[in-house]
Protein backbone atom coordinates (compact mmCIF):
# COMPACT_ATOMS: atom_id res chain seq x y z
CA UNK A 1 -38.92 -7.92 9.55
CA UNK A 2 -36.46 -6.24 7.85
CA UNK A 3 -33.16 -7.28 6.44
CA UNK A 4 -29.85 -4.76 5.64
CA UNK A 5 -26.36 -5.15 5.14
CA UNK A 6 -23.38 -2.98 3.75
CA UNK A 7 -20.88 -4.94 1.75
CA UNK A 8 -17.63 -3.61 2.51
CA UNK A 9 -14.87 -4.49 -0.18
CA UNK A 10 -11.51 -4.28 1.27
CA UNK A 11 -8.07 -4.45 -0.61
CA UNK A 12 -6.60 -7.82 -1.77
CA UNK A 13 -3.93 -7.89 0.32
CA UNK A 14 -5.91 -6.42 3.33
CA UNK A 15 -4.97 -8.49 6.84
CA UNK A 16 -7.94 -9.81 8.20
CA UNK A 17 -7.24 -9.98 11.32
CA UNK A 18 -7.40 -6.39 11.60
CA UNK A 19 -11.76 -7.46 11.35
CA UNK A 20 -11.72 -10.50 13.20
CA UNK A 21 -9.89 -8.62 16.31
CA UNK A 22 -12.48 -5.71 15.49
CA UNK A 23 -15.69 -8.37 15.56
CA UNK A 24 -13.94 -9.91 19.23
CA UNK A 25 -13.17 -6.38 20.48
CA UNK A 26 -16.78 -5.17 19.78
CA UNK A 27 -19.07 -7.57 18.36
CA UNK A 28 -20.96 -7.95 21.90
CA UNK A 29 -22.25 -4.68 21.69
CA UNK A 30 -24.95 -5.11 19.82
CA UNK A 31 -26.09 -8.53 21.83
CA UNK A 32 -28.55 -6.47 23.36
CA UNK A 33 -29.51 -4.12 21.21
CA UNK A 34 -33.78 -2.93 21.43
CA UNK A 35 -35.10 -4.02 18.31
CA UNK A 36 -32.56 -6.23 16.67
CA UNK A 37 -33.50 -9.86 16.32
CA UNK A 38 -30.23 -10.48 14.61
CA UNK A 39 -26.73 -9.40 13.23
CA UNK A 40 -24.03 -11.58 11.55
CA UNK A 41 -20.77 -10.28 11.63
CA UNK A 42 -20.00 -11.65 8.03
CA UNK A 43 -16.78 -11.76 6.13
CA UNK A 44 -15.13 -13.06 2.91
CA UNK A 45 -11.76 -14.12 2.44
CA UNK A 46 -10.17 -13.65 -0.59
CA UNK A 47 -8.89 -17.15 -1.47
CA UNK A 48 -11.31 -18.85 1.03
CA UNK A 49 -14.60 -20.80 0.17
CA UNK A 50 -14.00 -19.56 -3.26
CA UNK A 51 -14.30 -15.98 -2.69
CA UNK A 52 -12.58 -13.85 -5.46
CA UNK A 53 -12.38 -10.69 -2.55
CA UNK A 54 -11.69 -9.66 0.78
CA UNK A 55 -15.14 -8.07 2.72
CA UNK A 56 -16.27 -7.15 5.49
CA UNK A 57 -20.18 -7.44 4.98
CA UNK A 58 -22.59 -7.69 8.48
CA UNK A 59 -26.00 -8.53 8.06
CA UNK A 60 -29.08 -7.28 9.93
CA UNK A 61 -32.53 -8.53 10.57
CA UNK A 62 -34.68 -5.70 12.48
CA UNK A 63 -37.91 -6.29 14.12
CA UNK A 64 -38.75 -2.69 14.24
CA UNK A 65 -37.75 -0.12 11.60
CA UNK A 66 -37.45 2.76 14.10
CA UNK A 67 -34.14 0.90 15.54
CA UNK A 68 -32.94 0.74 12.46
CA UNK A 69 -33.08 4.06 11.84
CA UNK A 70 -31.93 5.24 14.84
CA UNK A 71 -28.71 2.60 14.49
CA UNK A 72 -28.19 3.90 10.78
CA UNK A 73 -28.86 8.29 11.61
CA UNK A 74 -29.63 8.93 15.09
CA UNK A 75 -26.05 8.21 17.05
CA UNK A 76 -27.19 4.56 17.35
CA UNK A 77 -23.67 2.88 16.60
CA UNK A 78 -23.20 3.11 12.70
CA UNK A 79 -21.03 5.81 13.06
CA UNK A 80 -18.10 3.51 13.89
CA UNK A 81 -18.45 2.05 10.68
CA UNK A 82 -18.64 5.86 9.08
CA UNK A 83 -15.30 6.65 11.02
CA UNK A 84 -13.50 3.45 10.03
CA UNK A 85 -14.40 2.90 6.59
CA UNK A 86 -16.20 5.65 5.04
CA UNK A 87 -20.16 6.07 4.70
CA UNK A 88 -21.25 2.41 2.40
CA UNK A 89 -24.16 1.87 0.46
CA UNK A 90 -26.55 0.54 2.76
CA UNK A 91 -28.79 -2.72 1.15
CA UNK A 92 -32.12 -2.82 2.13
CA UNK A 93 -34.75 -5.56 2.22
CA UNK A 94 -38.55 -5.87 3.05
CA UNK A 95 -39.12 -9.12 4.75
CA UNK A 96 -41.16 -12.06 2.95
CA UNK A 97 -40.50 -15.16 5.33
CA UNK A 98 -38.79 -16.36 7.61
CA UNK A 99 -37.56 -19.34 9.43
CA UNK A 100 -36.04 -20.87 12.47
CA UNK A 101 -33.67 -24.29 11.26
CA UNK A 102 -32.93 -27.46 13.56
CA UNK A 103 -29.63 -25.40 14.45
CA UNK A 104 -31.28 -22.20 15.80
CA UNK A 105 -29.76 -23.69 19.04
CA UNK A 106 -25.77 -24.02 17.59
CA UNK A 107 -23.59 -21.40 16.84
CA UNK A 108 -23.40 -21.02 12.65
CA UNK A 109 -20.29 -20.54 11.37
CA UNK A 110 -21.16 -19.87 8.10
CA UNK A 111 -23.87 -18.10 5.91
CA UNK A 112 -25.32 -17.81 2.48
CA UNK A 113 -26.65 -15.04 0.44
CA UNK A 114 -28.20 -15.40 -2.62
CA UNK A 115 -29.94 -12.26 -4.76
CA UNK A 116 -32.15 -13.03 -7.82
CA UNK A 117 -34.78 -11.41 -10.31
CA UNK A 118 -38.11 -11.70 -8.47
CA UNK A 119 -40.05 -13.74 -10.78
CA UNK A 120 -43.88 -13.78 -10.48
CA UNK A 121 -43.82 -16.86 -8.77
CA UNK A 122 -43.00 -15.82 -5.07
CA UNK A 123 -44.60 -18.83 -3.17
CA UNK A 124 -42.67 -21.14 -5.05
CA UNK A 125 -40.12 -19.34 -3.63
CA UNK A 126 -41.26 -19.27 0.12
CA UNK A 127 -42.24 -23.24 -0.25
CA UNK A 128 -38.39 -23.72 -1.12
CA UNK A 129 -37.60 -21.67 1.89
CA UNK A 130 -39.71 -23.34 4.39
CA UNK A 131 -38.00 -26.90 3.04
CA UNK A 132 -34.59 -25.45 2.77
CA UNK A 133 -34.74 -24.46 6.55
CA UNK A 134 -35.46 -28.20 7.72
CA UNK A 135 -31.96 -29.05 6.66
CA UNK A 136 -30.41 -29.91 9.83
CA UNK A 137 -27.68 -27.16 9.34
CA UNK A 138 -29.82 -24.73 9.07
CA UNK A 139 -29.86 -22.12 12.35
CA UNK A 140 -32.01 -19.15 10.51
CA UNK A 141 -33.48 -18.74 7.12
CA UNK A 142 -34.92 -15.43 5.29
CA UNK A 143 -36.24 -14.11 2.25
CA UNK A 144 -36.70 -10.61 1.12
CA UNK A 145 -37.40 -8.13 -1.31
CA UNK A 146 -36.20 -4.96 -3.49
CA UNK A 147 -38.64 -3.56 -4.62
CA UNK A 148 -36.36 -0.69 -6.34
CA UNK A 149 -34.69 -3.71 -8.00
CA UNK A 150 -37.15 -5.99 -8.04
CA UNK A 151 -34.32 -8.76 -6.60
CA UNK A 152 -35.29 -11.50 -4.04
CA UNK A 153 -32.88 -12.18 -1.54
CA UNK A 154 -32.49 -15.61 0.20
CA UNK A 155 -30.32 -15.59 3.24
CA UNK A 156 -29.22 -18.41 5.03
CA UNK A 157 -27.30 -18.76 8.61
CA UNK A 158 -25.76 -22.21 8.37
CA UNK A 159 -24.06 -24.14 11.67
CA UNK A 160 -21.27 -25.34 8.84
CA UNK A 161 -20.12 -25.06 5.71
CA UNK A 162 -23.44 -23.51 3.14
CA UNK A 163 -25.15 -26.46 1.28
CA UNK A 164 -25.65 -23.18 -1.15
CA UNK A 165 -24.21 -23.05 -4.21
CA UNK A 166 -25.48 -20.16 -5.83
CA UNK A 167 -24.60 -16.66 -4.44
CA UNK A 168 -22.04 -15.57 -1.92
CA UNK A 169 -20.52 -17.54 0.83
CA UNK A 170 -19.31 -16.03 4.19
CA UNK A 171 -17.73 -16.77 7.57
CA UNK A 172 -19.83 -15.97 10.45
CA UNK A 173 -17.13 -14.17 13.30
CA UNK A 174 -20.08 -13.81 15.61
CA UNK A 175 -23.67 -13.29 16.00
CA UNK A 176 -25.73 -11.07 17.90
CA UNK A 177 -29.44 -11.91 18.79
CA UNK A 178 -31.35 -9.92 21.22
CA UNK A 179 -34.77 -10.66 19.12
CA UNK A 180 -34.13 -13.74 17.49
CA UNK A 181 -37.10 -15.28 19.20
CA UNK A 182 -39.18 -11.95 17.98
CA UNK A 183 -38.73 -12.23 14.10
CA UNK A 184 -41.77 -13.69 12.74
CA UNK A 185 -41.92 -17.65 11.47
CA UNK A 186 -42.98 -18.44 8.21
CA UNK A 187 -44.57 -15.95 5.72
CA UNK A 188 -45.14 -12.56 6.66
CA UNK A 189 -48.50 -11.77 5.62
């Protein structure tokens, strides 16, 4: 597994509607997309959930690296984003665990992302995913790591509001998962 998303910041007074009727226009066509086991059309709303900005931020879990690729460089659909908004810095995450919630059957409306040093204790940190992903809210839950940054990511795709309160909270405006069922379940190695 392998996570990515591109933060996009957007202006404070940016209307965003302009995404949302971007995510409904287009936001299916990556439902089936070879090697994807899911993307979350994310936003923040400046104003909303406590969010200081407007952004436009989709997040990725790949089951196969050669996908990604070929999404990010080889014609595969990033250049949309390229053409609308410029190339972004592209975050990238190794996979460390992952888990399927009681609401891996519901549609979330809301996600979590939280980025922190990566101490030395990194089970600690996969036994608090595995419990945080039996709250009954919970449709997907993932941690990764940068190993340029040495930061641990914990993201979280909720069915309601996050329980989070560390880290960023976003609106889900749809998801797309052709290999939900194909990312891995519990620790990776």
């Amino acid at each position: 597994m392998y996570a990515k998303q591109y933060p996009i910041p957007l202006p404070a007074d940016y209307d965003m509607e302009i995404i949302r009727k971007r995510v409904a226009d287009k936001g299916h066509f990556l439902d089936d997309r070879e090697g994807l086991g899911l993307k979350a059309y994310l936003i923040r709303e400046r104003g909303v959930d406590g969010s200081p900005v407007n952004e436009y931020a989709p997040f990725y879990l790949w089951n196969d690296t050669g996908e990604m690729a070929r999404f990010l460089v080889g014609g595969g659909g990033f250049q949309n984003i390229v053409r609308d908004f410029g190339r972004p810095a592209v975050l990238h995450w190794t996979g460390v665990a992952c888990h399927a919630g009681p609401a891996r059957n519901a549609t979330p409306k809301a996600a979590s992302r939280r980025l922190s040093t990566l101490d030395e204790d990194i089970e600690r940190e996969i036994d608090a995913l595995r419990e945080l992903a039996q709250h009954e809210d919970v449709h997907t839950a993932a941690l990764a790591v940068d190993p340029l940054h040495w930061q641990l990511l914990r993201f979280v795709l909720w069915k309601e509001a996050p329980q989070e309160t560390e880290g960023e909270r976003y609106q889900v405006l749809h998801l797309s998962f052709p290999g939900l069922g194909d990312l891995p379940e519990g620790p990776s190695w």
